[in-house]
Protein backbone atom coordinates (compact mmCIF):
# COMPACT_ATOMS: atom_id res chain seq x y z
CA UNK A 1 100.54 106.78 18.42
CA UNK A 2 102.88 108.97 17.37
CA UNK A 3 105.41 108.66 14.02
CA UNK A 4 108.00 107.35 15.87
CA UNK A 5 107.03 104.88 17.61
CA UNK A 6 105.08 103.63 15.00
CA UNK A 7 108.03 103.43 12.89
CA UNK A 8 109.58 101.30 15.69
CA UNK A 9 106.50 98.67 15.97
CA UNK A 10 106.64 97.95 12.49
CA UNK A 11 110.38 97.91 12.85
CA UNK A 12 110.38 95.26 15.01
CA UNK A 13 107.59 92.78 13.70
CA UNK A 14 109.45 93.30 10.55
CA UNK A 15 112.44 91.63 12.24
CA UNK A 16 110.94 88.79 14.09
CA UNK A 17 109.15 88.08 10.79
CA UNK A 18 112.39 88.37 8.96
CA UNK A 19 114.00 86.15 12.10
CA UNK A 20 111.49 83.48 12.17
CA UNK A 21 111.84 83.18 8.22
CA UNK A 22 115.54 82.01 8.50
CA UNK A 23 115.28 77.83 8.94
CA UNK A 24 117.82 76.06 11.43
CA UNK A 25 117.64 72.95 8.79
CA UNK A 26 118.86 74.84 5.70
CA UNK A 27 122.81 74.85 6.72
CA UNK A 28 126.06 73.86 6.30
CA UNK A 29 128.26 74.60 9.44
CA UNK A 30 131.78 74.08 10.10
CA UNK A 31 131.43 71.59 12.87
CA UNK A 32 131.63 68.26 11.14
CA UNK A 33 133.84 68.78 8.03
CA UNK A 34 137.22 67.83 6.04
CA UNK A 35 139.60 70.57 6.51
CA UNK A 36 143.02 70.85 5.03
CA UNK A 37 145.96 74.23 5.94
CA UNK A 38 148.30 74.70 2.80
CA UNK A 39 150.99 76.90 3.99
CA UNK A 40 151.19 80.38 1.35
CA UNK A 41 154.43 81.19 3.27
CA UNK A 42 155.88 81.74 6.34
CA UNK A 43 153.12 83.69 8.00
CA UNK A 44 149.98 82.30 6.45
CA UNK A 45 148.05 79.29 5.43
CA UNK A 46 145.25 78.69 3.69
CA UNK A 47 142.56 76.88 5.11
CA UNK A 48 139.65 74.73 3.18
CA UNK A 49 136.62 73.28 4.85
CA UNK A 50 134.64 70.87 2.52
CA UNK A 51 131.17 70.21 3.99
CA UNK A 52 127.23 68.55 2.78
CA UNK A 53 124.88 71.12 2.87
CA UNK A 54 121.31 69.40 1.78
CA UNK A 55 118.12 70.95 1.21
CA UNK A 56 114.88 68.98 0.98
CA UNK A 57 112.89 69.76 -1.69
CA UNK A 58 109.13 69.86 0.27
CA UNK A 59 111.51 73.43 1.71
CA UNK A 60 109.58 76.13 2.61
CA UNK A 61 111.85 78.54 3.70
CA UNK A 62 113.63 80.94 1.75
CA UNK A 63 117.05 81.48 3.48
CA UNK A 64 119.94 79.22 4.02
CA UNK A 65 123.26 80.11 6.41
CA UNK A 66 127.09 79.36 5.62
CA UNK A 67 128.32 79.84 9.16
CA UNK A 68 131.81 80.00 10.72
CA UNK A 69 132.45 79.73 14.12
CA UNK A 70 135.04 82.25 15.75
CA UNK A 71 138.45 81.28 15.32
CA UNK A 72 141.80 82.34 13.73
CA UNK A 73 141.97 84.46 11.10
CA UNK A 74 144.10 87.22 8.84
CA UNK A 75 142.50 90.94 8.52
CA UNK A 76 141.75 91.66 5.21
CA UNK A 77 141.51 88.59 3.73
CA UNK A 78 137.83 87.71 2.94
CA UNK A 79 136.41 83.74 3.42
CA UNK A 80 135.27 82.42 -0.19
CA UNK A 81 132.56 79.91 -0.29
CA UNK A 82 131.96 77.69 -3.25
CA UNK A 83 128.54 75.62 -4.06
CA UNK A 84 128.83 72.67 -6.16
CA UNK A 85 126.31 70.23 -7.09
CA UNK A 86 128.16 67.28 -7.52
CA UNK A 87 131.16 68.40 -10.18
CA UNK A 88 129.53 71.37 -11.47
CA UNK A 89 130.10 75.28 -10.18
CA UNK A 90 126.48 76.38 -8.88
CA UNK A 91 127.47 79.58 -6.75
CA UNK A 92 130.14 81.51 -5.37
CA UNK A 93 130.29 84.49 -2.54
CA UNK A 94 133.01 86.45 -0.78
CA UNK A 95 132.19 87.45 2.93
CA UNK A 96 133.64 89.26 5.07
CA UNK A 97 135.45 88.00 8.06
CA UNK A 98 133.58 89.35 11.62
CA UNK A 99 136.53 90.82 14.40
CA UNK A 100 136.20 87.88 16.73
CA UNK A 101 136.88 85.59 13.49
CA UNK A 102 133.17 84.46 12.62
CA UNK A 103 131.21 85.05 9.40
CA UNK A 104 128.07 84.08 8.27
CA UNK A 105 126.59 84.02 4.56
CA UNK A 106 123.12 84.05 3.74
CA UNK A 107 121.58 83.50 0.52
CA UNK A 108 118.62 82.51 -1.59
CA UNK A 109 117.26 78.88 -1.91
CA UNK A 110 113.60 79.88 -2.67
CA UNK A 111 112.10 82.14 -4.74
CA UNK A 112 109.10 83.55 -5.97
CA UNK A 113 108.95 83.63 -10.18
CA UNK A 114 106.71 87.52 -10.25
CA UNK A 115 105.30 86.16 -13.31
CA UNK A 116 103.33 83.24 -12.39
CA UNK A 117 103.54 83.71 -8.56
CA UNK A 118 104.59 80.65 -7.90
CA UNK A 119 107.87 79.56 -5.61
CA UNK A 120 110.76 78.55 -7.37
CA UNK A 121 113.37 76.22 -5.56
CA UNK A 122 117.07 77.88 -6.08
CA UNK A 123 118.54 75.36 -4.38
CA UNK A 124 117.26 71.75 -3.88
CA UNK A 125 118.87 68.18 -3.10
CA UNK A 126 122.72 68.02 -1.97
CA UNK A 127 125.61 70.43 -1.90
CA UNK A 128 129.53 70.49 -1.74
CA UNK A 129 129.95 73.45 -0.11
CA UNK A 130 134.07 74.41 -0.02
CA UNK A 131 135.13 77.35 2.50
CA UNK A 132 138.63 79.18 2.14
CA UNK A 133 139.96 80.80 4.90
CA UNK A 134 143.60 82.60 5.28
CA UNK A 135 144.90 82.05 9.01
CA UNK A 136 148.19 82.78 11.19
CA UNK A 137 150.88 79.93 10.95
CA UNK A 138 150.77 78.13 14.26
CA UNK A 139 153.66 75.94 13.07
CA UNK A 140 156.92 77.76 12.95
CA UNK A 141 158.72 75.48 10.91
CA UNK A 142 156.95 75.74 7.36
């Protein structure tokens, strides 16, 4: 087997590893949410989704996923998403908006401590998890 291709075997086990290692129960999604526009002016608004994300704490994976469905947005104007548990700040992130108006954050919520070798939950129990968005007006009278 030649260099190349074996660069592309491990390649690609390394990414259905990597795939498989990303849970579908470790979430919070924009589906189901409270979400509020405050106009900025007469061309934008501001946008905030407030959802539950919850992790269980028997977790095994290490990844969780903030994901936004396609939809309206602004260029240049980055989504902010804010982590609270309960009242207090845990984590915050910028991410870039994709062109068709989706993003998607991933992030730590297990870890493994190099000095004892043990895992290490980031992020365990419930979550206020706050999105902001800027979008295009739809209303023309703001």
């Amino acid at each position: 087997m030649n260099t190349k291709s074996s660069i592309f075997l491990i390649t690609s086990i390394m990414t259905a590893f990597a795939i498989t290692l990303i849970p579908g129960d470790i979430s919070a999604e924009t589906s189901q949410n409270i979400i509020t526009v405050t106009p900025i002016n007469e061309e934008i608004s501001l946008r905030q989704t407030v959802t539950t994300m919850s992790i269980p704490q028997d977790n095994k994976f290490p990844w969780g996923t903030v994901i936004g469905a396609a939809s309206d947005y602004v260029e240049r104007y980055p989504v902010i998403i804010q982590f609270y548990k309960g009242e207090d700040p845990v984590h915050f992130s910028q991410v870039d908006v994709k062109g068709d108006g989706s993003y998607e954050y991933k992030f730590r919520v297990r870890s493994l401590d190099t000095a004892t070798g043990e895992a290490v939950n980031v992020f365990e129990g419930d979550y206020t998890v706050k999105i902001f968005r800027i979008i295009s007006n739809t209303n023309q009278i703001v």
